[in-house]
Protein backbone atom coordinates (compact mmCIF):
# COMPACT_ATOMS: atom_id res chain seq x y z
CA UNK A 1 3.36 68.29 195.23
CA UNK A 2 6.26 68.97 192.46
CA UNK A 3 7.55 72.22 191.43
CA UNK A 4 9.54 73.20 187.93
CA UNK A 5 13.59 73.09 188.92
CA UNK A 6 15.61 75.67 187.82
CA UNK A 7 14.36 74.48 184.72
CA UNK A 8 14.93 70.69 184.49
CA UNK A 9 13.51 68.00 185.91
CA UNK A 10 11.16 68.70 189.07
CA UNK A 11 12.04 69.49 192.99
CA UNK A 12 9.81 68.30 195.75
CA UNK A 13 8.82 71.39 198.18
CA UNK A 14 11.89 70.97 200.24
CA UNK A 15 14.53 71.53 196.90
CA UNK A 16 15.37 68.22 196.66
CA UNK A 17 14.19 65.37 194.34
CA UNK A 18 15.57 61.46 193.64
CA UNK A 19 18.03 60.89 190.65
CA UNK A 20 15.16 58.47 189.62
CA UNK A 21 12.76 61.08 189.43
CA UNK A 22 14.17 63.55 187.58
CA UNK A 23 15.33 61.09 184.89
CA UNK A 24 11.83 59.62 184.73
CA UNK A 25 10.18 63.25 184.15
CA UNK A 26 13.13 63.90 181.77
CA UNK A 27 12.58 60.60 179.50
């Protein structure tokens, strides 16, 4: 599962999360 970020983008449950990602939930 994927949890909200400190408010951008999303963190998988260990904190972390792929460049890729982020940018794709962002756009």
């Amino acid at each position: 599962d994927e949890i909200k970020c400190k408010g951008y983008g999303f963190s998988r449950i260990d904190g972390t999360t792929k460049a890729s990602e982020r940018q794709n939930i962002i756009n």
